[in-house]
N, C-alpha and C. Protein backbone atom coordinates (compact mmCIF):
# COMPACT_ATOMS: atom_id res chain seq x y z
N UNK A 1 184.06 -50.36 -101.41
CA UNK A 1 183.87 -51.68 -100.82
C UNK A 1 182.65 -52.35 -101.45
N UNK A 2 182.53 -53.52 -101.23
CA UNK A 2 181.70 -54.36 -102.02
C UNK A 2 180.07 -53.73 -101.14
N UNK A 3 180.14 -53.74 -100.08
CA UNK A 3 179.13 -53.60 -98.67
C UNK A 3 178.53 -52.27 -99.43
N UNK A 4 179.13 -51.14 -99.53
CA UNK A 4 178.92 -49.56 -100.03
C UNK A 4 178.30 -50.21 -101.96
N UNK A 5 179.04 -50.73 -102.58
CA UNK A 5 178.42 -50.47 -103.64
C UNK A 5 177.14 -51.65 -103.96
N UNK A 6 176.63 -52.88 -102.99
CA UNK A 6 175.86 -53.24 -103.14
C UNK A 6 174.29 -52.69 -102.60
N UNK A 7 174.55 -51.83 -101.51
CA UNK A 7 174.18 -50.65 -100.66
C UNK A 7 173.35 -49.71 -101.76
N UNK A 8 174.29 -49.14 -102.84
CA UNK A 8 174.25 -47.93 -103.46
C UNK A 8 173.03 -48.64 -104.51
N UNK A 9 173.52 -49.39 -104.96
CA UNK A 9 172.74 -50.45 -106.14
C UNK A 9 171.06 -51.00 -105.95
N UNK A 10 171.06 -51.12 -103.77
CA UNK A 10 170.02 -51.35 -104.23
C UNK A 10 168.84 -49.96 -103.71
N UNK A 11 170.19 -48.90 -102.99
CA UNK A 11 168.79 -47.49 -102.92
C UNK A 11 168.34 -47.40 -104.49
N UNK A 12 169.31 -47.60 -105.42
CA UNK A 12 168.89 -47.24 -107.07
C UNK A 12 167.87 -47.49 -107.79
N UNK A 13 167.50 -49.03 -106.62
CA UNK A 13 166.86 -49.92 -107.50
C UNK A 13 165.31 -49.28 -106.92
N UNK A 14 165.59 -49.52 -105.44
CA UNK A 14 164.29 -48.63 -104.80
C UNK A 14 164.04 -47.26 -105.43
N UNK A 15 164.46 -46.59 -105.48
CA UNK A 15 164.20 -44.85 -106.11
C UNK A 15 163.95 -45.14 -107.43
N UNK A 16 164.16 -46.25 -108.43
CA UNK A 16 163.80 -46.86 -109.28
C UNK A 16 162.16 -46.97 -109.40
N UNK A 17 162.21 -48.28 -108.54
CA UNK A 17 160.65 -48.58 -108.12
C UNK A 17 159.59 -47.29 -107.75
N UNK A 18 160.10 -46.80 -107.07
CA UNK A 18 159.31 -45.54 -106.25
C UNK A 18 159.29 -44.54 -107.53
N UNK A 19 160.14 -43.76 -108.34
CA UNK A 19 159.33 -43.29 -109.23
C UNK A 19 158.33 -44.14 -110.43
N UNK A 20 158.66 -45.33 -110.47
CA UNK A 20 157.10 -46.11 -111.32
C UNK A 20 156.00 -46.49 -110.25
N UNK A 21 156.19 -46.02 -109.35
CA UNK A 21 155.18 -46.06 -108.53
C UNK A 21 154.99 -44.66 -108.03
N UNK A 22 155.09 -43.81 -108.13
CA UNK A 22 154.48 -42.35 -108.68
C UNK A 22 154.32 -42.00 -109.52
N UNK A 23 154.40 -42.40 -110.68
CA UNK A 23 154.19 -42.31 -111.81
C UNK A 23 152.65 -43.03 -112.14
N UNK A 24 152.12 -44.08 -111.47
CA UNK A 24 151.57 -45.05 -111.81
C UNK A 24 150.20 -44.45 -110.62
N UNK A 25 150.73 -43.59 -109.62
CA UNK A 25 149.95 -43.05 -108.71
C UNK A 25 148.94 -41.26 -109.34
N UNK A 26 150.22 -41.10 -110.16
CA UNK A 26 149.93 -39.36 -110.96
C UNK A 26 148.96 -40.07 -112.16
N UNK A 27 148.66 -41.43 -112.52
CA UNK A 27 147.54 -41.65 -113.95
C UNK A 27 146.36 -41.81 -113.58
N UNK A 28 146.66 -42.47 -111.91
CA UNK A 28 145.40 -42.72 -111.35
C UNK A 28 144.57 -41.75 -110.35
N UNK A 29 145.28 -40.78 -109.90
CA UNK A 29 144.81 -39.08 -109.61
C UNK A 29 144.49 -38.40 -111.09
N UNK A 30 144.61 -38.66 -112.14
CA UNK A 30 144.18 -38.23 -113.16
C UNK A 30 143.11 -38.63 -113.48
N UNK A 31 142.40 -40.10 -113.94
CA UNK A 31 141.61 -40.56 -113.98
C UNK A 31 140.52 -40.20 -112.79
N UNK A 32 141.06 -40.14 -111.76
CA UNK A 32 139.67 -39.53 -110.25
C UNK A 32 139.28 -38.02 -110.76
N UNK A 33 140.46 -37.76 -111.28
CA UNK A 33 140.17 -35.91 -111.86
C UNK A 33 139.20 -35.98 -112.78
N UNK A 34 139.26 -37.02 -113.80
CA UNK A 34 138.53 -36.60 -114.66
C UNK A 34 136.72 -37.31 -114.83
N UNK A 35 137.26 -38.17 -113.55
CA UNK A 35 135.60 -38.54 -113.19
C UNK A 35 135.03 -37.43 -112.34
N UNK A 36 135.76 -36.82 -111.82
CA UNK A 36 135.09 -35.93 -110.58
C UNK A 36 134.22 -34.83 -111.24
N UNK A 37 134.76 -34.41 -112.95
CA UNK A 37 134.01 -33.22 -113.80
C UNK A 37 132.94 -33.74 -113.87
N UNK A 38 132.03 -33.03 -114.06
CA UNK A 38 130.56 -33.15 -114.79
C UNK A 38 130.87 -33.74 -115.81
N UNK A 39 129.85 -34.73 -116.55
CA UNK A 39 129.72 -35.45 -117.81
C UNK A 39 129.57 -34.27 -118.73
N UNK A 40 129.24 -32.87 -118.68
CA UNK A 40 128.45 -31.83 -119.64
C UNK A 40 128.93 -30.40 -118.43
N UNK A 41 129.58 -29.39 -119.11
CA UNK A 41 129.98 -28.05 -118.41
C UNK A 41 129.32 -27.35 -119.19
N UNK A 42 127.83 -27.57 -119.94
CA UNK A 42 127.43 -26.90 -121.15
C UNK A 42 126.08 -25.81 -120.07
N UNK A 43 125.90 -24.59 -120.11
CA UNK A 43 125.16 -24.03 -119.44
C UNK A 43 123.17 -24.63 -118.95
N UNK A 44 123.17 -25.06 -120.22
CA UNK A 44 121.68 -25.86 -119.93
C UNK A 44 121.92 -27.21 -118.90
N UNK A 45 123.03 -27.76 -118.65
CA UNK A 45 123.20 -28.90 -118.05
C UNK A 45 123.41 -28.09 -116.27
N UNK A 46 123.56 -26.96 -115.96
CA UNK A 46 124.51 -26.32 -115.01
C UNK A 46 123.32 -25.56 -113.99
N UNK A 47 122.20 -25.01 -115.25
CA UNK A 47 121.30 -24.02 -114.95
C UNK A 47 119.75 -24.75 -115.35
N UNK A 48 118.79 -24.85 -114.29
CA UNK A 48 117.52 -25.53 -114.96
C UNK A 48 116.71 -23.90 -114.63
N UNK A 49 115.62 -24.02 -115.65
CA UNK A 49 114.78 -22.47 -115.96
C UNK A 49 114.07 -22.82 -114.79
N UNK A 50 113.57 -21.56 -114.10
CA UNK A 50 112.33 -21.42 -114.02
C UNK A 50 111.02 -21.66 -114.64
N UNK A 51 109.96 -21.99 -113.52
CA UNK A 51 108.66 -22.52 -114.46
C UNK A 51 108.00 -20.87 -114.80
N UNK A 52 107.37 -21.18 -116.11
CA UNK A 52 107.15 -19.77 -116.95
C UNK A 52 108.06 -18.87 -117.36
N UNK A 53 109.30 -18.97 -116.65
CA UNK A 53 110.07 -18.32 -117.03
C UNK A 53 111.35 -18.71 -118.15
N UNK A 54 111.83 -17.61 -118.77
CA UNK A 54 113.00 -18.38 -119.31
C UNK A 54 114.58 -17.72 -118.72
N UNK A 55 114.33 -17.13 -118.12
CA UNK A 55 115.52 -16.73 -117.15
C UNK A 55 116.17 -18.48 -116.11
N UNK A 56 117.35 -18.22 -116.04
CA UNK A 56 117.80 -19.36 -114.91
C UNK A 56 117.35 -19.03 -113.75
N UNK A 57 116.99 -20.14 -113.13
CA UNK A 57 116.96 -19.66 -111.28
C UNK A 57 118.51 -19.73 -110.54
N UNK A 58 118.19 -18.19 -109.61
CA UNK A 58 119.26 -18.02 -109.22
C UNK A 58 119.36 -19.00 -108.27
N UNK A 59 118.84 -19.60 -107.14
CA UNK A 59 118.86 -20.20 -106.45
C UNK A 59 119.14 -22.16 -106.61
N UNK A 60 119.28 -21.92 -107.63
CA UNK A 60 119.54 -23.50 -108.46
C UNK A 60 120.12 -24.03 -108.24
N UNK A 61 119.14 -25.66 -107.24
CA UNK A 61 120.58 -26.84 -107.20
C UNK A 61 121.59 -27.07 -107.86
N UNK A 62 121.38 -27.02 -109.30
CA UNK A 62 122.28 -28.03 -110.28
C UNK A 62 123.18 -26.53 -110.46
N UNK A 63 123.11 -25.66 -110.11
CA UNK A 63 124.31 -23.93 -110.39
C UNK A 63 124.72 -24.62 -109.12
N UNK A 64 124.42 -24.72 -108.22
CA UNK A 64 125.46 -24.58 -107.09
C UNK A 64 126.16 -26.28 -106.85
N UNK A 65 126.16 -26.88 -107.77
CA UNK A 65 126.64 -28.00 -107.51
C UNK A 65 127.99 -28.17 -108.61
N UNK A 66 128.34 -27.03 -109.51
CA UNK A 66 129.57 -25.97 -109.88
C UNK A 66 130.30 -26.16 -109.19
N UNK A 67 130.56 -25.15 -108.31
CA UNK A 67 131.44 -25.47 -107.23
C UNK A 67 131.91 -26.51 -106.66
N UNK A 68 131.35 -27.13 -106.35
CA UNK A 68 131.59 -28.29 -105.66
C UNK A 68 132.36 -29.23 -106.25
N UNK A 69 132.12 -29.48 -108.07
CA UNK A 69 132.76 -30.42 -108.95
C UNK A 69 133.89 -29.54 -108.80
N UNK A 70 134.14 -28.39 -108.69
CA UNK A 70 135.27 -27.47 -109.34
C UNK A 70 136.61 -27.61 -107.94
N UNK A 71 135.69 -27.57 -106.94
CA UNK A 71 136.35 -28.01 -105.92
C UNK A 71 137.26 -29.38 -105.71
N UNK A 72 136.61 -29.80 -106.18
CA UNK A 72 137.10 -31.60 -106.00
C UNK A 72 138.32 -31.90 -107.25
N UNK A 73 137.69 -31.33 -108.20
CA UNK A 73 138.65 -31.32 -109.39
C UNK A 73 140.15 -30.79 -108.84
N UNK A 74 140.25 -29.60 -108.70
CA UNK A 74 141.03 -28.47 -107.68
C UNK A 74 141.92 -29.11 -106.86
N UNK A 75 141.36 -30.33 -106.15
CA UNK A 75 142.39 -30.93 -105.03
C UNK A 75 143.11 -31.84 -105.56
N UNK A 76 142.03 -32.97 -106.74
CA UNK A 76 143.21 -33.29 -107.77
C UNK A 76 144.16 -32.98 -108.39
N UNK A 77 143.88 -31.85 -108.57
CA UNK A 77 144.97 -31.33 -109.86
C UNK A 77 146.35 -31.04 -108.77
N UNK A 78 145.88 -30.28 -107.25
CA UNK A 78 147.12 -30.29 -106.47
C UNK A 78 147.87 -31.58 -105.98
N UNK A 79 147.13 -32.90 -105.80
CA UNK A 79 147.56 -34.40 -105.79
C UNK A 79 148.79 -34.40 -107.48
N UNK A 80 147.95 -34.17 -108.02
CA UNK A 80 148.98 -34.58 -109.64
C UNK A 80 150.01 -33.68 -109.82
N UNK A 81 150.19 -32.13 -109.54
CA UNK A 81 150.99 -31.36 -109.05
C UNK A 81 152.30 -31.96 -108.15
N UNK A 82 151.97 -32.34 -106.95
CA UNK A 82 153.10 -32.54 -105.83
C UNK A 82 153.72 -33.80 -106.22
N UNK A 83 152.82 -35.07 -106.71
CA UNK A 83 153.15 -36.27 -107.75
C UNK A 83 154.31 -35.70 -108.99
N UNK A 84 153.76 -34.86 -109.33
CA UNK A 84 154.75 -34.63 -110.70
C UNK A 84 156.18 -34.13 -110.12
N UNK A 85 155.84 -33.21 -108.93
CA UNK A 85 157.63 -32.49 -108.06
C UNK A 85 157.84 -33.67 -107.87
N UNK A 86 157.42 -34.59 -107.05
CA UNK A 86 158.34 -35.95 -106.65
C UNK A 86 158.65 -37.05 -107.48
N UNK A 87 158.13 -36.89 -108.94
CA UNK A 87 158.34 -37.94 -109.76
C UNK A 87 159.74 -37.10 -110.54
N UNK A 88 159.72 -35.62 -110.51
CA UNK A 88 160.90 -35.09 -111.35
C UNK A 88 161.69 -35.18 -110.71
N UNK A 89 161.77 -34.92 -109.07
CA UNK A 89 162.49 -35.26 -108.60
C UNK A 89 163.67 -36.61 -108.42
N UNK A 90 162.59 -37.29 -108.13
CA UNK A 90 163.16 -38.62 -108.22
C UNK A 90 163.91 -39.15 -109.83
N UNK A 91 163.52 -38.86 -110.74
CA UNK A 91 163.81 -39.33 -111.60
C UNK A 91 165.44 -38.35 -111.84
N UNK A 92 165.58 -37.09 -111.80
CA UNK A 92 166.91 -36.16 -112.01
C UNK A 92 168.06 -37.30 -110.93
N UNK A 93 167.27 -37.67 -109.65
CA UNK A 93 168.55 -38.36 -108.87
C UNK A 93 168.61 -39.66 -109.06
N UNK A 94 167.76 -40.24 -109.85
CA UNK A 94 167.93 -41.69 -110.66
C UNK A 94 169.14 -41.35 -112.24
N UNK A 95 168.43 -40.72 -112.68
CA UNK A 95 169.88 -40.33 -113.97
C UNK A 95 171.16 -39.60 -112.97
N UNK A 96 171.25 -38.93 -112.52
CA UNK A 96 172.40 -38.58 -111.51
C UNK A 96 173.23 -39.71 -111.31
N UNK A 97 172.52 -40.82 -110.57
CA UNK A 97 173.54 -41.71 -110.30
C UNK A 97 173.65 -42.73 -111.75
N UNK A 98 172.76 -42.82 -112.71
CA UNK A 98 173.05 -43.55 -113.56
C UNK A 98 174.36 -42.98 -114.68
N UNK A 99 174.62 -41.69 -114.15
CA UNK A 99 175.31 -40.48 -114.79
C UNK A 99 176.58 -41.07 -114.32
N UNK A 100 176.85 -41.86 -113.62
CA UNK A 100 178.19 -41.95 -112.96
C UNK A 100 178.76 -42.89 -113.54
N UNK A 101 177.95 -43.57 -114.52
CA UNK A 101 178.76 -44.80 -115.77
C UNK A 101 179.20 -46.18 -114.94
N UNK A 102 178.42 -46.24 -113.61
CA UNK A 102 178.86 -47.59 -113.20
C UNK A 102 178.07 -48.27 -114.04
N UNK A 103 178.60 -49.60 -114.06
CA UNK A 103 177.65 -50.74 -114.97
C UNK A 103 176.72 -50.95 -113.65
N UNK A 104 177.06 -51.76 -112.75
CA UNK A 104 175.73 -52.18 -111.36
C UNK A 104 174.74 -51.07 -111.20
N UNK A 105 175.08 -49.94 -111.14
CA UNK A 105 173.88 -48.93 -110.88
C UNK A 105 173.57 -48.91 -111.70
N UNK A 106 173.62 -49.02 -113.47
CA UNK A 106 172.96 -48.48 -114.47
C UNK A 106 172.10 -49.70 -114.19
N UNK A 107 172.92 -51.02 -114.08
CA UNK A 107 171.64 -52.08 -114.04
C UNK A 107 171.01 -52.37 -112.78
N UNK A 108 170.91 -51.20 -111.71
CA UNK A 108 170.30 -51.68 -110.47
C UNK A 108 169.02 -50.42 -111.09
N UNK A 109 168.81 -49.29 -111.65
CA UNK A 109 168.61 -48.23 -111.91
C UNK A 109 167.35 -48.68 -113.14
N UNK A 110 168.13 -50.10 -114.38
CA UNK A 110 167.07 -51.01 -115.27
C UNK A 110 165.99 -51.93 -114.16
N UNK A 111 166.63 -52.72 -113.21
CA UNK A 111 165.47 -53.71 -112.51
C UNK A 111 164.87 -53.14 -111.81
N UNK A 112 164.96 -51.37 -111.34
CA UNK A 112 164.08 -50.92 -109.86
C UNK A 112 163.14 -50.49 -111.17
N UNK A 113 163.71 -50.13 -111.97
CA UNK A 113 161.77 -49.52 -113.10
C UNK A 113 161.79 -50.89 -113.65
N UNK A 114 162.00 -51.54 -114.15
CA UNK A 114 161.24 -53.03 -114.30
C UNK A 114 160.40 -53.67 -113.67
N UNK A 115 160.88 -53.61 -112.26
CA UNK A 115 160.07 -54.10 -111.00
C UNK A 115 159.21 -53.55 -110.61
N UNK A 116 159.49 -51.93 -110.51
CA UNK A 116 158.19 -51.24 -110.27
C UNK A 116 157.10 -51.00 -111.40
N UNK A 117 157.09 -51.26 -112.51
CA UNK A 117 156.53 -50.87 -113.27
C UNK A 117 155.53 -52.04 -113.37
N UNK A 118 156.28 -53.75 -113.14
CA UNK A 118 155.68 -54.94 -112.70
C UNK A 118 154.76 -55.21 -111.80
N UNK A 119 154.89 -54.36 -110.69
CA UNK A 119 154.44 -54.27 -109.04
C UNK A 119 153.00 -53.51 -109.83
């Protein structure tokens, strides 16, 4: 029916949109990832000496502030992770239906990533 395949055309177009808009969400959890590292993971930047000494202090702000970047990094990388399942996702059931050789879905399937990619 006309009702069912204008229906079908425009979930296509949405699941369209919605993976360029996870897609567009996984560059910008990337970019937070890669501000969240230290400018320098180089040991003199990580560890400040002791005075007279040349041993590191164990007790060292800038050592225990390691963790913390490593942490934050960590939750990104699981944000860009669950982004990437739902962008593969989405995208296998966007070719799926574009797989079915209708002309309207192939071109409801072109304007939902046009649009979203626009948005």
């Amino acid at each position: 029916s006309r009702a069912g395949m204008a229906l079908s055309v425009l979930v296509i177009l949405l699941l369209s949109m919605l993976y360029e808009a996870v897609k567009m969400g996984k560059a910008v959890l990337l970019r937070r990832a890669l501000l969240a590292l230290p400018r320098s993971l180089s040991r003199e930047s990580l560890v400040e000496p002791e005075e007279g000494g040349t041993e590191a202090a164990q007790g060292s702000p800038s050592l225990m502030v390691f963790p913390f970047f490593f942490h934050r990094w960590f939750q990104y990388h699981v944000g860009q992770t669950l982004f990437h399942v739902v962008q593969v996702v989405l995208g296998y059931m966007v070719m799926l239906a574009v797989m079915s050789y209708n002309a309207w879905i192939f071109l409801g399937a072109i304007a939902g990533s046009t649009l979203g990619y626009f948005v």
